[in-house]
Protein backbone atom coordinates (compact mmCIF):
# COMPACT_ATOMS: atom_id res chain seq x y z
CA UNK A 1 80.28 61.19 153.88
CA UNK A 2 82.57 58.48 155.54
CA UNK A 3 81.80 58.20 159.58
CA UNK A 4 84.81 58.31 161.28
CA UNK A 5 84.33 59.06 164.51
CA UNK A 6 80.08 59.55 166.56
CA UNK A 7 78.65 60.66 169.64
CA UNK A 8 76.12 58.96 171.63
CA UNK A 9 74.38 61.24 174.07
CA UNK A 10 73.34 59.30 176.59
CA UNK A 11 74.87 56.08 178.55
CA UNK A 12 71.52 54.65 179.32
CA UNK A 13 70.88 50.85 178.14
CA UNK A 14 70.39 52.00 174.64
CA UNK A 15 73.21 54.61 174.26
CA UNK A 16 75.82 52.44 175.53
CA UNK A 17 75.13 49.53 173.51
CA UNK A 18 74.91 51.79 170.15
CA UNK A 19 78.42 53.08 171.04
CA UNK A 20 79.35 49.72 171.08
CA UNK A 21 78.09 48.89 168.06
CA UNK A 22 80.24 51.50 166.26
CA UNK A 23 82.88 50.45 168.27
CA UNK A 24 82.35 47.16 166.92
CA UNK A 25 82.79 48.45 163.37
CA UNK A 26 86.24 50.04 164.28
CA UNK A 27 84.36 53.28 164.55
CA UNK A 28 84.97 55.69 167.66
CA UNK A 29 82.47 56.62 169.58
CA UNK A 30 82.31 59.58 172.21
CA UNK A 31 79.71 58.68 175.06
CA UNK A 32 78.08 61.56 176.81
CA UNK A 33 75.84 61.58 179.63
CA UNK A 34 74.91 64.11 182.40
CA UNK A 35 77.81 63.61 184.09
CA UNK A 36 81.21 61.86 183.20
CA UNK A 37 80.30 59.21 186.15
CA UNK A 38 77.00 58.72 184.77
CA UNK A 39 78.56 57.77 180.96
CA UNK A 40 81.38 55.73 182.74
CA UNK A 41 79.02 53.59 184.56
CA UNK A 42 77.17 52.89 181.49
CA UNK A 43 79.94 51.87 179.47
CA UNK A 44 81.00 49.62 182.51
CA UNK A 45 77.43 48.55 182.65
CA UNK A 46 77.87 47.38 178.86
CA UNK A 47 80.83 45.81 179.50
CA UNK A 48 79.13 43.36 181.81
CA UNK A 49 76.41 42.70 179.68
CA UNK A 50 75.48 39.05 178.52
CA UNK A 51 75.92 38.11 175.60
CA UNK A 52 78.55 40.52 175.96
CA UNK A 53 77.51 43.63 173.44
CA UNK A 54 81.56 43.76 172.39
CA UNK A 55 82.66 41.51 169.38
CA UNK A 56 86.68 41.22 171.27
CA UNK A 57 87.61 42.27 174.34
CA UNK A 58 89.77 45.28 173.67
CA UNK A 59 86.78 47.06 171.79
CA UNK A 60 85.35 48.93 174.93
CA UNK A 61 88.78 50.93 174.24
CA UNK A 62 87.57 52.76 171.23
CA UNK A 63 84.81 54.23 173.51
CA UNK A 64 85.65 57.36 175.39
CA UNK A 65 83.53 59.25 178.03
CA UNK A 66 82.47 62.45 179.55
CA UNK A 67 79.97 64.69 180.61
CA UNK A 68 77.19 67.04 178.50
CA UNK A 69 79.50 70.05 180.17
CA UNK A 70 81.73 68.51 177.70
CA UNK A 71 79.71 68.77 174.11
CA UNK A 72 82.09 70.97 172.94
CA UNK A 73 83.80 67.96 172.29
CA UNK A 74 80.77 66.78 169.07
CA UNK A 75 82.49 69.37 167.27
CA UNK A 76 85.20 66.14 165.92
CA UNK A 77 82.00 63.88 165.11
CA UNK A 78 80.68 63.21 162.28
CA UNK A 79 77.15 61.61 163.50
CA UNK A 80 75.51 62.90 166.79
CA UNK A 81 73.24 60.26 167.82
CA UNK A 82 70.81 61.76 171.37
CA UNK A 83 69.72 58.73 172.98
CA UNK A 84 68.31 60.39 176.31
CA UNK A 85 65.28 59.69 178.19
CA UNK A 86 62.23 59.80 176.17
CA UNK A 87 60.81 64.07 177.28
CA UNK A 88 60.21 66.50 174.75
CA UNK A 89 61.31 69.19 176.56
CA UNK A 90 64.53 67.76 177.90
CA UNK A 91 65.41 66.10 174.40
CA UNK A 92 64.48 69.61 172.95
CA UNK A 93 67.10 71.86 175.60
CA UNK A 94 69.82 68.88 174.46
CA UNK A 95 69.32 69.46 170.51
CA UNK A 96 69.66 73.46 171.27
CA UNK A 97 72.97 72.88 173.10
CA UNK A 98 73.88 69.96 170.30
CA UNK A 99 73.01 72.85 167.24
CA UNK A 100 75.07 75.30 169.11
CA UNK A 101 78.31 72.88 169.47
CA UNK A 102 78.31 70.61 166.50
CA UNK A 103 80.32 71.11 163.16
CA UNK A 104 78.00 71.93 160.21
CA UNK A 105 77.54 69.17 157.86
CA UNK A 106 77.81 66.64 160.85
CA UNK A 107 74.64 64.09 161.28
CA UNK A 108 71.95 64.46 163.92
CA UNK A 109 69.88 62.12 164.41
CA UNK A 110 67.46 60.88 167.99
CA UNK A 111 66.94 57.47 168.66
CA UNK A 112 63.09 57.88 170.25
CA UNK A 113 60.37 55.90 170.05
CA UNK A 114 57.80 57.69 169.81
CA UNK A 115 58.12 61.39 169.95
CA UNK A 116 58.01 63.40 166.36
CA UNK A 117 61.02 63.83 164.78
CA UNK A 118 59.66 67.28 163.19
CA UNK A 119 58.64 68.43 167.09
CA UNK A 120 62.59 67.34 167.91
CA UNK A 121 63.72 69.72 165.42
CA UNK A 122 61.60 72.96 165.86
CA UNK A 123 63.91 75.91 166.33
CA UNK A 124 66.53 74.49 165.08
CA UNK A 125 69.06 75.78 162.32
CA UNK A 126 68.77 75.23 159.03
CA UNK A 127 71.81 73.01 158.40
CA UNK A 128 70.72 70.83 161.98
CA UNK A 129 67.40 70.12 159.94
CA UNK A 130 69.29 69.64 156.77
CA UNK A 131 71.38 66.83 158.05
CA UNK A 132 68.71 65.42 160.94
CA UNK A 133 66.82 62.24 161.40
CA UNK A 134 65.12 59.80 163.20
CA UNK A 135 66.58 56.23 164.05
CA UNK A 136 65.60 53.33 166.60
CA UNK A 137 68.16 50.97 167.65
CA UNK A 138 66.74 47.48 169.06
């Protein structure tokens, strides 16, 4: 599978600098938070970062945002990368709404630290557990 275009769920420290590391790779990324303030301040938030997390200055560009009202939108991606604060039960009622929208075949993965990635997936469909795994950015 060739990634072509991912969503990061969540525009916390961590979310917005993996978006900007696809972005960096010419990849573009769909940044999602609970609201589309909340993922615009963390791309600007990125954007102000030193050493700035962007390899050129236009990069930010291939970044857009929105809102988890919006994950219809995931249905386009090929990778689905959560990135949300580290709760079970709030990463859990995400990756319900995340199987629900996404495109079968398409890549889930969560970027915790320390929660299970088997508990992550429990109750999940079959294809979400086919194509799901763990990753942690640093």
């Amino acid at each position: 599978m060739v990634i072509r275009h991912v969503a990061v769920l969540g525009a916390g420290v961590m979310g917005a600098q993996i978006a900007a590391h696809f972005a960096n790779a010419g990849v573009p990324a769909l940044l999602l938070d609970v609201t589309p303030d909340a993922a615009r301040d963390g791309l600007k938030r990125a954007r102000s970062l030193r050493p700035d997390p962007f390899f050129t200055p236009d990069t930010w560009k291939l970044i857009s945002t929105g809102g988890f009202d919006e994950l219809a939108r995931i249905q386009d991606c090929d990778w689905i990368l959560e990135a949300i604060v580290e709760q079970l039960d709030i990463k859990r009622s995400l990756l319900a709404q995340v199987d629900a929208a996404r495109r079968p075949g398409s890549i889930v993965s969560s970027n915790t630290s320390g929660i299970p990635i088997a508990a992550l997936a429990e109750g999940r469909s079959d294809d979400f557990r086919r194509h799901w795994l763990g990753i942690c950015w640093s």
